[in-house]
C-alpha atoms as a PDB file:
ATOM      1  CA  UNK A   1      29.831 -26.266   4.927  1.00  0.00           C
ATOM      2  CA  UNK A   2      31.319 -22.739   4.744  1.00  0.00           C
ATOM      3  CA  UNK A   3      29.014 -20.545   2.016  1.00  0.00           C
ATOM      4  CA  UNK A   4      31.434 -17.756   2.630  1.00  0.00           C
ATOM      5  CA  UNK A   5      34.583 -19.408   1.932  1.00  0.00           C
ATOM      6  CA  UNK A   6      36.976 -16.616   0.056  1.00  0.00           C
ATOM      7  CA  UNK A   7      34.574 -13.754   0.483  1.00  0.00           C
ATOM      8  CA  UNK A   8      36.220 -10.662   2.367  1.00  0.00           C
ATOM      9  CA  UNK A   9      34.005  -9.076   5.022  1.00  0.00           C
ATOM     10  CA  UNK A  10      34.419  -5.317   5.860  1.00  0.00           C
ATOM     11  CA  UNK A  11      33.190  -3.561   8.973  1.00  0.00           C
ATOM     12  CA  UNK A  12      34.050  -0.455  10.969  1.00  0.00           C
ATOM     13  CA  UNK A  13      34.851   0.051  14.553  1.00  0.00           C
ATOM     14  CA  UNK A  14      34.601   2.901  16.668  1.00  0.00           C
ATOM     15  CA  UNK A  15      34.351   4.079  20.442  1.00  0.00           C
ATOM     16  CA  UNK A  16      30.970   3.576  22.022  1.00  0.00           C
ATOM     17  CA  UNK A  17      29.792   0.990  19.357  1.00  0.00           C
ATOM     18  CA  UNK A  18      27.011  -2.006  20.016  1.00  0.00           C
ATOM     19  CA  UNK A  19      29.430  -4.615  20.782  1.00  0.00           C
ATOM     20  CA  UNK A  20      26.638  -7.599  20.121  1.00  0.00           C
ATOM     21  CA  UNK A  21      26.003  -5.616  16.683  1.00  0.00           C
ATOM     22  CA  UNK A  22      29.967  -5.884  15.946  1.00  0.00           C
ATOM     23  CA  UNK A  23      31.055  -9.029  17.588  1.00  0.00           C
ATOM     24  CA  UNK A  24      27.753 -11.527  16.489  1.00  0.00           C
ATOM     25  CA  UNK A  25      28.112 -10.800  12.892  1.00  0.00           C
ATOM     26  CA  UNK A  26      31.911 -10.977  13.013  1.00  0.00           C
ATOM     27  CA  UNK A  27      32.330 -14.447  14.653  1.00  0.00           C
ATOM     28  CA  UNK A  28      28.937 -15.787  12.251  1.00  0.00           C
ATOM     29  CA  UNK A  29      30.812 -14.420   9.575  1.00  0.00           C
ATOM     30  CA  UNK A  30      33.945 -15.858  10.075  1.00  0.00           C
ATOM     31  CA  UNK A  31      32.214 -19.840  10.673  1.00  0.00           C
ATOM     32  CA  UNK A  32      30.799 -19.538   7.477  1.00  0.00           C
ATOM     33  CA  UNK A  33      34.631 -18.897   6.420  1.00  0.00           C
ATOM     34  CA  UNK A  34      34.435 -15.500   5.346  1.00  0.00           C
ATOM     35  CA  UNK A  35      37.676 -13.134   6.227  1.00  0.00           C
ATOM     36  CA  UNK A  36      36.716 -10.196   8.501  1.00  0.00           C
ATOM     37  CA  UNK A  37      38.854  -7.184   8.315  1.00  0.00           C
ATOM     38  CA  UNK A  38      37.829  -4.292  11.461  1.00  0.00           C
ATOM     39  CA  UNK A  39      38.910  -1.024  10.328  1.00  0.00           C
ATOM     40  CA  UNK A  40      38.891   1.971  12.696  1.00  0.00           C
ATOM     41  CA  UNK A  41      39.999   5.651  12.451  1.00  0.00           C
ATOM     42  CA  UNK A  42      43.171   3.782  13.755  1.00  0.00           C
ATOM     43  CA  UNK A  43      45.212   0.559  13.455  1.00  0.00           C
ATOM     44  CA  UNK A  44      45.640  -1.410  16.144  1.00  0.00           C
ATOM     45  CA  UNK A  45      43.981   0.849  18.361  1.00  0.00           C
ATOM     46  CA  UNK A  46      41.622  -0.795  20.945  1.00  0.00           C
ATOM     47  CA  UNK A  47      38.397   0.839  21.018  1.00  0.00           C
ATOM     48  CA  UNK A  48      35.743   0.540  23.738  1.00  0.00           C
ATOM     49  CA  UNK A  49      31.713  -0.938  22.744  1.00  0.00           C
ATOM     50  CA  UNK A  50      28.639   0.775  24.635  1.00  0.00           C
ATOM     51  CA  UNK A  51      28.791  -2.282  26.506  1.00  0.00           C
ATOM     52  CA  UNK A  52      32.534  -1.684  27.367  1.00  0.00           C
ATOM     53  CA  UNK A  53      33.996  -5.083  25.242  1.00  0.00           C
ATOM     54  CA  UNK A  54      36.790  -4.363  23.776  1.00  0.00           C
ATOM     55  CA  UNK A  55      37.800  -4.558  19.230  1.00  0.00           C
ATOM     56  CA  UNK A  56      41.324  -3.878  18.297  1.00  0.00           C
ATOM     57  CA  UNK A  57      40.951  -2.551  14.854  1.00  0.00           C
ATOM     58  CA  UNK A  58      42.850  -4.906  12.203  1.00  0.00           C
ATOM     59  CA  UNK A  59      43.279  -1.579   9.982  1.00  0.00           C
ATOM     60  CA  UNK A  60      42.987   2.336   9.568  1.00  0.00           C
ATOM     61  CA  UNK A  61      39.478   2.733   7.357  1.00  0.00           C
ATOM     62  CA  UNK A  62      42.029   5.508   5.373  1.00  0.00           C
ATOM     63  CA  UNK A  63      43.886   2.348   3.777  1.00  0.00           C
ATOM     64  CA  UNK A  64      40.746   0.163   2.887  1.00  0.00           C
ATOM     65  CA  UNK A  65      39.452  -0.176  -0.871  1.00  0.00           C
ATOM     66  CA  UNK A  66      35.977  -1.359  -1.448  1.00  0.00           C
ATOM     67  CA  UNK A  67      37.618  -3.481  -4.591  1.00  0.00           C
ATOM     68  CA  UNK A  68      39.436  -5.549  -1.759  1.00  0.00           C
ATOM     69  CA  UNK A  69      35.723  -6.356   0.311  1.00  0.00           C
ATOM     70  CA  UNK A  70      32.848  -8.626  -0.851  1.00  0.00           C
ATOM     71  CA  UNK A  71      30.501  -7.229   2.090  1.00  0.00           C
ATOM     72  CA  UNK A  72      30.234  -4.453   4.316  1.00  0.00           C
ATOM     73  CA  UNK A  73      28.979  -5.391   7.529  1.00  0.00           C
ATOM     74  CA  UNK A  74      27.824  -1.866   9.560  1.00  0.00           C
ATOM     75  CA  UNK A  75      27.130  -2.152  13.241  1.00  0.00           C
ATOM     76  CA  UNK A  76      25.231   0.187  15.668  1.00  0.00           C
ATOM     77  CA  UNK A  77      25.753   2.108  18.965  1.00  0.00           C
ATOM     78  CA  UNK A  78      26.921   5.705  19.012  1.00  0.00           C
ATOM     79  CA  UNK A  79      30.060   4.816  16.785  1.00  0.00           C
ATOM     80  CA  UNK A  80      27.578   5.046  13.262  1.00  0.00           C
ATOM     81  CA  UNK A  81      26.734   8.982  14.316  1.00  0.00           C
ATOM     82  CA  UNK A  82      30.944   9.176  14.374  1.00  0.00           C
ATOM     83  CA  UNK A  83      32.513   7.042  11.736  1.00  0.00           C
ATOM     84  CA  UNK A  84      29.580   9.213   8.806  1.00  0.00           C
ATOM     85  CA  UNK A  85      31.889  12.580   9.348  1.00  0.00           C
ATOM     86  CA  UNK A  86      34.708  10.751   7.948  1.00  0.00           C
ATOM     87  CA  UNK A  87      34.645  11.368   3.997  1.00  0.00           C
ATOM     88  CA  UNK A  88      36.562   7.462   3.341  1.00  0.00           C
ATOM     89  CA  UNK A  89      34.141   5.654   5.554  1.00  0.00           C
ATOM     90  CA  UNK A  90      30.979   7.345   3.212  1.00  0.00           C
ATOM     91  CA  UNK A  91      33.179   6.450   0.180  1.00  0.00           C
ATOM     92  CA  UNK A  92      33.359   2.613   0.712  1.00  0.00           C
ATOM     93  CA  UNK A  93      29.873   2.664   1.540  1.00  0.00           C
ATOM     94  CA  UNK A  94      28.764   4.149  -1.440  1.00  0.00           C
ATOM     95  CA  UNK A  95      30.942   2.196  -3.619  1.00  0.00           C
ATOM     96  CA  UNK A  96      30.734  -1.350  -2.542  1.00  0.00           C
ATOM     97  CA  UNK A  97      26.732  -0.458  -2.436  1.00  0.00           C
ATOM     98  CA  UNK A  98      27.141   0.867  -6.096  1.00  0.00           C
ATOM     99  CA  UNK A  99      28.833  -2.226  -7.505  1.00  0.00           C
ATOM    100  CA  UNK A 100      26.189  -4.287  -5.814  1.00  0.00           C
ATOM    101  CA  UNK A 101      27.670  -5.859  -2.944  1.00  0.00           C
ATOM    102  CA  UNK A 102      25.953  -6.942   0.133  1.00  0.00           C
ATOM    103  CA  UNK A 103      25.820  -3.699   2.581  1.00  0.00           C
ATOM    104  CA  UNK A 104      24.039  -4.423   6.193  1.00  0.00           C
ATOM    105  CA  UNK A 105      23.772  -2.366   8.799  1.00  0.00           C
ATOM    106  CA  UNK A 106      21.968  -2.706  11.920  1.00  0.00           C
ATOM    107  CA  UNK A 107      19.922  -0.657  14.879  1.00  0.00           C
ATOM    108  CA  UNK A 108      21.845   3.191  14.191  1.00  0.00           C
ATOM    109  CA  UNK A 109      24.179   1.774  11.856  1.00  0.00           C
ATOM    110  CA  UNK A 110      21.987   3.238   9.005  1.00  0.00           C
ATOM    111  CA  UNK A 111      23.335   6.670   9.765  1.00  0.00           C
ATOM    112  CA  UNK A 112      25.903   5.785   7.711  1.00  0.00           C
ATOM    113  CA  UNK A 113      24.173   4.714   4.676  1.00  0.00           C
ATOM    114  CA  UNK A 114      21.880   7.671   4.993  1.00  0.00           C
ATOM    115  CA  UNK A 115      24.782   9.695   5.102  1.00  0.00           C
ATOM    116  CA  UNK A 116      26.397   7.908   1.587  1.00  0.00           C
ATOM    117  CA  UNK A 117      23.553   8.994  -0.036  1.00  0.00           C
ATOM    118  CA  UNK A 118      22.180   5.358  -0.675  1.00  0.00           C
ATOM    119  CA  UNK A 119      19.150   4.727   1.102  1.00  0.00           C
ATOM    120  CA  UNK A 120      16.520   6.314  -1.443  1.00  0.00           C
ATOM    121  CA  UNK A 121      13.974   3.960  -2.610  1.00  0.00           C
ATOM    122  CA  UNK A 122      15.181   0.968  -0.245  1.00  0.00           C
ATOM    123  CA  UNK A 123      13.243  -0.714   1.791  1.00  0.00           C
ATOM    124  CA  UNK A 124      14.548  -1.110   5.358  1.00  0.00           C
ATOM    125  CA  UNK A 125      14.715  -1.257   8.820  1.00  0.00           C
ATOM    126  CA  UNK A 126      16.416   0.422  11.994  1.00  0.00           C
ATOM    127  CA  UNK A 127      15.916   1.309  15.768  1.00  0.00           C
ATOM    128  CA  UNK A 128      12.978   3.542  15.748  1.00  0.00           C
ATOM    129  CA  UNK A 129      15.515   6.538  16.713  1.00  0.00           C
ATOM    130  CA  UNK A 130      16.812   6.928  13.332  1.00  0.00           C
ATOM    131  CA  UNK A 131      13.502   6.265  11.504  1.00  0.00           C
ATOM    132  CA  UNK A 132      12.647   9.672  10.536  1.00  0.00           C
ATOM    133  CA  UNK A 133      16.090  10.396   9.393  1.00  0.00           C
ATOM    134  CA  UNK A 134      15.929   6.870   6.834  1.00  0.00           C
ATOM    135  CA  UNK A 135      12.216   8.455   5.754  1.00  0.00           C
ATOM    136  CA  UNK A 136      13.736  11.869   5.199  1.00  0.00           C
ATOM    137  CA  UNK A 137      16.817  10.366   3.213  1.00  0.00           C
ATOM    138  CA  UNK A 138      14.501   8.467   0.798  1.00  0.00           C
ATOM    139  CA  UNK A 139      13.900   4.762   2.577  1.00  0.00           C
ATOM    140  CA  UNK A 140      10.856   3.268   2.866  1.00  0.00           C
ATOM    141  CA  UNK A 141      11.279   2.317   6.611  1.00  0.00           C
ATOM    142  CA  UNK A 142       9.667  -1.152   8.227  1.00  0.00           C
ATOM    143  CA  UNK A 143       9.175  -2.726  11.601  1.00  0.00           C
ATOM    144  CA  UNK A 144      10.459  -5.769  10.644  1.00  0.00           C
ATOM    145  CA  UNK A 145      12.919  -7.779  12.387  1.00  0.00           C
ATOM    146  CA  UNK A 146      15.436  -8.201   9.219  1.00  0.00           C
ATOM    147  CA  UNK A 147      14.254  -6.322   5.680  1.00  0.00           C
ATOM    148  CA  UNK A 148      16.261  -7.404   2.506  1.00  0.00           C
ATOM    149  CA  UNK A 149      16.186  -5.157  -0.821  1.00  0.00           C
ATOM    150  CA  UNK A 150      18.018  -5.720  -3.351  1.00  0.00           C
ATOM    151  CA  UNK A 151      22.042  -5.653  -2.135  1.00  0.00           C
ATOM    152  CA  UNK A 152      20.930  -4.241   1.887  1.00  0.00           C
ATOM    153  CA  UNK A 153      20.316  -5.852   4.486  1.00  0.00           C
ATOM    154  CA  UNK A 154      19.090  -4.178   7.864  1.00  0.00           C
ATOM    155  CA  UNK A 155      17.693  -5.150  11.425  1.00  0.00           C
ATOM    156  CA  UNK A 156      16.590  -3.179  14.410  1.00  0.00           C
ATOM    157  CA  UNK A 157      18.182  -4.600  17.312  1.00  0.00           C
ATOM    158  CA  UNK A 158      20.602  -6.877  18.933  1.00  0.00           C
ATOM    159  CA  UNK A 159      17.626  -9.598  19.372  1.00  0.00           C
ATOM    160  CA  UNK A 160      17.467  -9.452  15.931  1.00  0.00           C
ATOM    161  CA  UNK A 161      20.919 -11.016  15.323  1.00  0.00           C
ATOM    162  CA  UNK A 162      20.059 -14.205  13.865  1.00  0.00           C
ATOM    163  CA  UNK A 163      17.348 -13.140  11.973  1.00  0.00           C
ATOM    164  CA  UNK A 164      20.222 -10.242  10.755  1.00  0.00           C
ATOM    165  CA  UNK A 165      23.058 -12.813  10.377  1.00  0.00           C
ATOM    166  CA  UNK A 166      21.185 -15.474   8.900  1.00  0.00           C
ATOM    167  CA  UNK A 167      20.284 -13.015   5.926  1.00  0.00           C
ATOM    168  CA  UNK A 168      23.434 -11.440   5.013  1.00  0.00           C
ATOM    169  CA  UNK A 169      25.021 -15.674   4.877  1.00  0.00           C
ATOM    170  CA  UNK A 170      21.677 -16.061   2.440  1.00  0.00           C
ATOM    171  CA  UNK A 171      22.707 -13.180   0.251  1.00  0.00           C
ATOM    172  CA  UNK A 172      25.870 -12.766   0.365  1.00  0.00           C
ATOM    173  CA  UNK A 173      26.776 -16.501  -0.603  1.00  0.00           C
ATOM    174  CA  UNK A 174      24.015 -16.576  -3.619  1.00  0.00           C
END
């Protein structure tokens, strides 16, 4: 059975990103028959994980619309502390979370949530690097392996993948 069938999945790619974090979700995602669109800064540019696997980015984050995305789907490595200086990538983030939909993001991937202004008053969860920085935007941070509030989703780690994927399927298909 795929509970995702005709739901469109967003996430964003960078340079030096968790390639577990990016490539678990994605391929989970896309057996429960969701559509996964990988936007980087550029399209069709290949960019390298922490881990050195390569993504080739399906399309440039400057043409997305959050109306076009059910989900956003936020991995971790160094790419989060990049993709938050670009103004489009804190736009869809704030807007999908503002009309509700699922946004998860894993390990440092909540730099990019803190920086769209959207984690006050959530419960969550994160590698313990960026804890301080989810307390100071507002979050009330766990050590949990997954934490869901209301429309988030977060995780610490890569060993926390299933726990991570097996959530946003849960939420995201109702």
């Amino acid at each position: 059975m795929q509970r995702l069938k005709g739901k469109r999945v967003l996430m964003f790619v960078d340079d030096v990103y968790e390639d577990l974090e990016l490539w678990y979700p994605k391929l989970r995602l896309i057996e429960e028959g969701a559509e996964v669109v990988v936007a980087g800064p550029e399209k069709g540019r290949t960019y390298a994980g922490k881990n050195g696997y390569p993504c080739k980015a399906d399309a440039a984050i400057a043409d997305m619309e959050d109306t076009s995305f059910d989900l956003l789907v936020i991995s971790g490595g160094f790419a989060p502390d990049k993709l938050r200086r670009d103004p489009k990538v804190l736009e869809l983030t704030r807007r999908m979370h503002e009309a509700g939909k699922v946004v998860a993001h894993i390990c440092h991937a909540g730099w990019i949530p803190i920086s769209a202004g959207i984690m006050r008053g959530f419960r969550c969860t994160s590698t313990p690097g960026i804890k301080d920085d989810l307390i100071n935007a507002g979050a009330i941070w766990e050590d949990a392996e997954v934490v869901v509030d209301r429309n988030q989703v977060s995780s610490r780690k890569p060993d926390d993948l299933p726990a991570f994927c097996k959530a946003i399927i849960e939420l995201a298909a109702g």
